[in-house]
Protein backbone atom coordinates (compact mmCIF):
# COMPACT_ATOMS: atom_id res chain seq x y z
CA UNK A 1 -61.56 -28.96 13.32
CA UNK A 2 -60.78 -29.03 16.87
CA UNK A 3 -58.32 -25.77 17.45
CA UNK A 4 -56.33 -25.23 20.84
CA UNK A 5 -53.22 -23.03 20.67
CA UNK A 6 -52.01 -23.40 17.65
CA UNK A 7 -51.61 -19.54 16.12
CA UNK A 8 -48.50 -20.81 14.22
CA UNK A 9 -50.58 -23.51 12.44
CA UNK A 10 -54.13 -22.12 12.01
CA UNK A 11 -53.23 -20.17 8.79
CA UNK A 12 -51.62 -22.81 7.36
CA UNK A 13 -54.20 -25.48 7.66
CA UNK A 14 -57.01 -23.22 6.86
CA UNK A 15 -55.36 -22.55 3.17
CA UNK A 16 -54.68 -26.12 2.92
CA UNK A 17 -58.05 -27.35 3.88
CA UNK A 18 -60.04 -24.55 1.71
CA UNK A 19 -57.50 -25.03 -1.29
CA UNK A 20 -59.20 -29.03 -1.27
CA UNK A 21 -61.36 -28.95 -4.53
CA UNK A 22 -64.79 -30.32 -3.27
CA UNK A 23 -67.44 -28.61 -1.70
CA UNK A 24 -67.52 -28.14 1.85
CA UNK A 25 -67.93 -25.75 4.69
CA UNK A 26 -65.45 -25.91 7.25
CA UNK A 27 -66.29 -25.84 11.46
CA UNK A 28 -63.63 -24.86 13.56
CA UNK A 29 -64.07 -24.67 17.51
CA UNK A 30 -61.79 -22.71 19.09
CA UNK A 31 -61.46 -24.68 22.53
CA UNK A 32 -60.30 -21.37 24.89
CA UNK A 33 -57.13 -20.49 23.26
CA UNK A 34 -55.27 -17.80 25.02
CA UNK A 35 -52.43 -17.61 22.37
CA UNK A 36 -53.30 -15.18 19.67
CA UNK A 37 -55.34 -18.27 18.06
CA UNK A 38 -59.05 -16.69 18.45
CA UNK A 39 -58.12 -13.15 16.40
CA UNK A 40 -56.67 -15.21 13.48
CA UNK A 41 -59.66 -17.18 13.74
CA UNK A 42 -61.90 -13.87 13.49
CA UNK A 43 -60.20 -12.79 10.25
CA UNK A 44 -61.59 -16.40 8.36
CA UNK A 45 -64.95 -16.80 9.86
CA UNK A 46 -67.54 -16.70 7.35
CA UNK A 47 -65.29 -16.77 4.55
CA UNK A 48 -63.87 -20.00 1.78
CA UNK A 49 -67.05 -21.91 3.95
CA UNK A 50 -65.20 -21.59 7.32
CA UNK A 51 -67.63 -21.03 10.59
CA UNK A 52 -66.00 -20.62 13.54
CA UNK A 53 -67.16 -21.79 17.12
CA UNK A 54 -65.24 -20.28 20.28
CA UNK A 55 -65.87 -22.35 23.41
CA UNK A 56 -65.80 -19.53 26.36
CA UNK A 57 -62.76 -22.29 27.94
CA UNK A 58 -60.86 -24.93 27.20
CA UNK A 59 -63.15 -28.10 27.34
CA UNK A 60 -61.09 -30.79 25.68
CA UNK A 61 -61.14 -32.05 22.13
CA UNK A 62 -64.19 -34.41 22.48
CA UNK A 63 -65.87 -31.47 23.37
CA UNK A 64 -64.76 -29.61 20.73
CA UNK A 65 -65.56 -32.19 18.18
CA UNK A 66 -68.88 -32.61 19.39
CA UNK A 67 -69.60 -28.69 19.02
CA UNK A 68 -68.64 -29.57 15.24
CA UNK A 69 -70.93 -32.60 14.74
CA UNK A 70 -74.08 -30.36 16.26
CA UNK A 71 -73.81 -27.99 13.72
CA UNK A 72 -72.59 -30.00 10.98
CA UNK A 73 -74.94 -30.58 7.79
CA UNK A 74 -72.28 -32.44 5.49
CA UNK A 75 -73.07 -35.83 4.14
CA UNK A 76 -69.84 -37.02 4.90
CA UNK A 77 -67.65 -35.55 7.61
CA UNK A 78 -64.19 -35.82 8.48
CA UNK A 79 -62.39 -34.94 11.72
CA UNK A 80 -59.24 -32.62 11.15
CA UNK A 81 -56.55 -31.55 13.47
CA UNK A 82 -54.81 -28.18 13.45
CA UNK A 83 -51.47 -28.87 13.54
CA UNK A 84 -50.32 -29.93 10.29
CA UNK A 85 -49.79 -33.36 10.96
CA UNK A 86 -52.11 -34.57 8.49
CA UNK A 87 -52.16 -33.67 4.64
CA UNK A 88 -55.77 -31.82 3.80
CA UNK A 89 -54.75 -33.23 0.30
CA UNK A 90 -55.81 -36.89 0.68
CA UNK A 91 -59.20 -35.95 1.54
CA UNK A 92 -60.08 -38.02 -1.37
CA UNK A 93 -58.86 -41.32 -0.85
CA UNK A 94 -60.20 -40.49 2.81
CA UNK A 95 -63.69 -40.15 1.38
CA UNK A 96 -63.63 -42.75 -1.52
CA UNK A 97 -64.75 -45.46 0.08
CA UNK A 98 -67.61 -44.25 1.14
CA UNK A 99 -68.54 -42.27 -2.03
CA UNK A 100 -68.16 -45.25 -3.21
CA UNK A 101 -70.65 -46.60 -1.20
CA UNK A 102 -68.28 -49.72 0.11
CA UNK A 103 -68.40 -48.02 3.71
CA UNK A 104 -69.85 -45.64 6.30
CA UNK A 105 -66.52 -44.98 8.17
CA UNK A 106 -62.93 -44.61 7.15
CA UNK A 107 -59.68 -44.50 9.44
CA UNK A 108 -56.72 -42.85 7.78
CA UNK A 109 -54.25 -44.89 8.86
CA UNK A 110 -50.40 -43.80 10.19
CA UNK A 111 -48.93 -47.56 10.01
CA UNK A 112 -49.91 -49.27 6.96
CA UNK A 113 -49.02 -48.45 3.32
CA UNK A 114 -46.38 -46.99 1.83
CA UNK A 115 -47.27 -43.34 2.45
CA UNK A 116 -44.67 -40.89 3.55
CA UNK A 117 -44.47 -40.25 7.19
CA UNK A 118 -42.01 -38.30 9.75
CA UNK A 119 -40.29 -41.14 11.68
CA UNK A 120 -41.89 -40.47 15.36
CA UNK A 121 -40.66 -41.09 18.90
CA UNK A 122 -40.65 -44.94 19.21
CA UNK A 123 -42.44 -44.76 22.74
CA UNK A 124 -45.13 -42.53 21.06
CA UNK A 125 -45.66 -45.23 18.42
CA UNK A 126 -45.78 -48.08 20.33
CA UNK A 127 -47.92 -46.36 22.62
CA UNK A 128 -50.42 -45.99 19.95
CA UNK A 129 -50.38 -49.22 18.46
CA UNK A 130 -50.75 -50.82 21.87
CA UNK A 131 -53.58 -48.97 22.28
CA UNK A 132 -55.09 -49.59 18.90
CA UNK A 133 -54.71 -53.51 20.18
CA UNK A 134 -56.51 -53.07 23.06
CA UNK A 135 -59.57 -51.23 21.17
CA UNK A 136 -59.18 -54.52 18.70
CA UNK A 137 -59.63 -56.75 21.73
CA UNK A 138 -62.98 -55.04 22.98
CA UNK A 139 -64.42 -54.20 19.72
CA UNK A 140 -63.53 -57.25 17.59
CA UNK A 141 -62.24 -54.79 15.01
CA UNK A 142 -58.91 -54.99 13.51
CA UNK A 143 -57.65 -51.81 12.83
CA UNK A 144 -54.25 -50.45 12.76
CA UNK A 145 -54.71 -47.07 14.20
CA UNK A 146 -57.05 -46.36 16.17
CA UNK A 147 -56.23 -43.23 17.64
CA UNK A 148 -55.84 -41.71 14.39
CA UNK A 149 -56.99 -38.10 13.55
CA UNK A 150 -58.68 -38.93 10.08
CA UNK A 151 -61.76 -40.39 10.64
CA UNK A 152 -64.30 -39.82 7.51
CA UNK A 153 -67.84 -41.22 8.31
CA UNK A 154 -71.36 -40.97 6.57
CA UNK A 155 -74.19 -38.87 8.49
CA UNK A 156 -76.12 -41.94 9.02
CA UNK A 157 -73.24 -42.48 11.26
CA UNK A 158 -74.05 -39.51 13.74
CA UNK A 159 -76.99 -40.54 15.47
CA UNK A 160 -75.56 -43.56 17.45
CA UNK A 161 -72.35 -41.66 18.33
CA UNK A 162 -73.07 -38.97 20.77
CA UNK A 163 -70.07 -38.19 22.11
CA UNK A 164 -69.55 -37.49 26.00
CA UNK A 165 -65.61 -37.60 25.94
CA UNK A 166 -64.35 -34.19 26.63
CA UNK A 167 -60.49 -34.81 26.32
CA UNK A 168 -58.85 -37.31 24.40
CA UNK A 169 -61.01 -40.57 24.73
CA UNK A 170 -62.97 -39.53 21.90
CA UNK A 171 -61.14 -41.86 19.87
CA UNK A 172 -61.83 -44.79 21.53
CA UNK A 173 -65.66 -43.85 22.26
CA UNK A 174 -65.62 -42.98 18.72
CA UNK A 175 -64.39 -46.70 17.61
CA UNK A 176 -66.56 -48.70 20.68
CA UNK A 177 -69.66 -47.23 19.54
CA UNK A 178 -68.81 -47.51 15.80
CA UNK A 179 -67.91 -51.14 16.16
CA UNK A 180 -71.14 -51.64 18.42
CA UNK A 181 -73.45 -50.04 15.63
CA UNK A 182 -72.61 -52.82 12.70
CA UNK A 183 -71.00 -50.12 10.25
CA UNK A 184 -68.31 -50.60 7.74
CA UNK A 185 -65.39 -50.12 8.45
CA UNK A 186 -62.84 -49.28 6.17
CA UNK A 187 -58.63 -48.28 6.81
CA UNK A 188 -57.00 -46.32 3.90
CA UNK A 189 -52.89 -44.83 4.60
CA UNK A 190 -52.03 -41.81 4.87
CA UNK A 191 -48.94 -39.53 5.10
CA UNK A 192 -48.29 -38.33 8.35
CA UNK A 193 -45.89 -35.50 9.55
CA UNK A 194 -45.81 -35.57 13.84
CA UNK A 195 -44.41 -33.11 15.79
CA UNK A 196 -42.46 -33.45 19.27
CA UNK A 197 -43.58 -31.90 22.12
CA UNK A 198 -41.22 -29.23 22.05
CA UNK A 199 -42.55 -28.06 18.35
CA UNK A 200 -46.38 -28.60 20.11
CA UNK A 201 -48.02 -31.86 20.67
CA UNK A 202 -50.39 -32.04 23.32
CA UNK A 203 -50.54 -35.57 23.62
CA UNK A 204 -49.24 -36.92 27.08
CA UNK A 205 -49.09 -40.41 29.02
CA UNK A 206 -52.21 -39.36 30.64
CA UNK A 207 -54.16 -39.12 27.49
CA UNK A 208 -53.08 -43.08 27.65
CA UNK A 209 -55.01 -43.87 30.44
CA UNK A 210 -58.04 -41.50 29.57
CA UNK A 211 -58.53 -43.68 26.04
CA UNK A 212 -58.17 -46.84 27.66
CA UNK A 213 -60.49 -45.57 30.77
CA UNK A 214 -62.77 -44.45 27.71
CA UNK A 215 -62.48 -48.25 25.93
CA UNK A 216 -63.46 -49.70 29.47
CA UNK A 217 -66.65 -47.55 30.49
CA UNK A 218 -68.25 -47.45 26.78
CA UNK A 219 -67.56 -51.02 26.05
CA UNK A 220 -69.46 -51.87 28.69
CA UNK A 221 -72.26 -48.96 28.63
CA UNK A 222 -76.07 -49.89 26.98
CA UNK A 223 -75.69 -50.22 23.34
CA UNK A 224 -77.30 -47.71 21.30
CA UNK A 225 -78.47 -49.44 17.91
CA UNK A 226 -79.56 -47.55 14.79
């Protein structure tokens, strides 16, 4: 769980995630928070399986993430925000799949089903799915939502990803490198509850550019192969 600045949240999420009947341990990486985000985040370390990692500045959430995966020892793994956009609850459909043993990666998906969503800005969405088109086009994937929070992915996973994004083209490295690797890929749909940027979201045109910057340069980087 990548955390930056988000002391109204962090409580919340933290319940929600640790009230999630399956066992787990829970790695959050406080990315230099300077909002009150760090103390709450002192009061849950070490407790309901939550270890908390405190960056000494804000690095970006690829960074972040990465922290997570290096000290992760989960057989299956699932990225989580902090901002209650995403429901902790559907975890399991998340995760069935590859239980299941039908896939090694699973994108919770914000655009297909029937799931119950907040109706979001419309530049915001087409944003995203233009994006998501683009990562189709270079990775010969046909996903819906790329740039989705929920990814859920097996350990074998790990090895070929190491991630170098530090901001918000983890997504996109994420996908190229999955795509490049030969794993399953599976899309399940899940509820989804956005905020606007004057209740918190971070996201911003630039973070546009930085994914499709990040499609461009791993696309055409050396291949790691399992």
């Amino acid at each position: 769980m990548p955390v930056y600045n988000e002391a109204r949240t962090i409580d919340e999420i933290l319940r929600k995630v640790s009230a999630v009947p399956v066992e787990k341990e829970v790695l959050v990486v406080d990315d230099g928070s300077v909002d009150g985000t760090r103390e709450i985040l002192r009061g849950w370390d070490g407790k309901a399986g939550v270890r908390v990692f405190l960056h000494p500045r804000n690095l970006g959430k690829g960074r972040a993430v990465r922290t997570a995966l290096e000290n992760a020892s989960g057989e299956v793994l699932i990225i989580q925000d902090a901002d209650l956009e995403y429901d902790p609850a559907e975890y399991a459909q998340l995760i069935r799949p590859i239980e299941e043993g039908r896939a090694d990666v699973v994108y919770g998906s914000r655009f297909v089903g029937s799931a119950e969503h907040r109706v979001q800005n419309f530049w915001h969405s087409r944003g995203n799915r233009l994006l998501t088109l683009i990562s189709n086009v270079f990775t010969n994937l046909d996903l819906t939502d790329m740039a989705t929070c929920y990814k859920a992915f097996h350990r074998r996973v790990l090895p070929i990803l190491d991630l170098d994004s530090k901001r918000f083209g983890v997504d996109a490295e994420f996908t190229v490198k999955v795509a490049r690797g030969g794993f399953r890929v599976f899309e399940v749909p899940i509820s989804y509850f956005g905020r606007t940027p004057a209740e918190g979201k971070k996201i911003r045109l630039k973070d546009g550019f930085s994914a499709l910057g990040a499609l461009v340069r791993y696309s055409f980087a050396p291949a790691r192969r399992r």
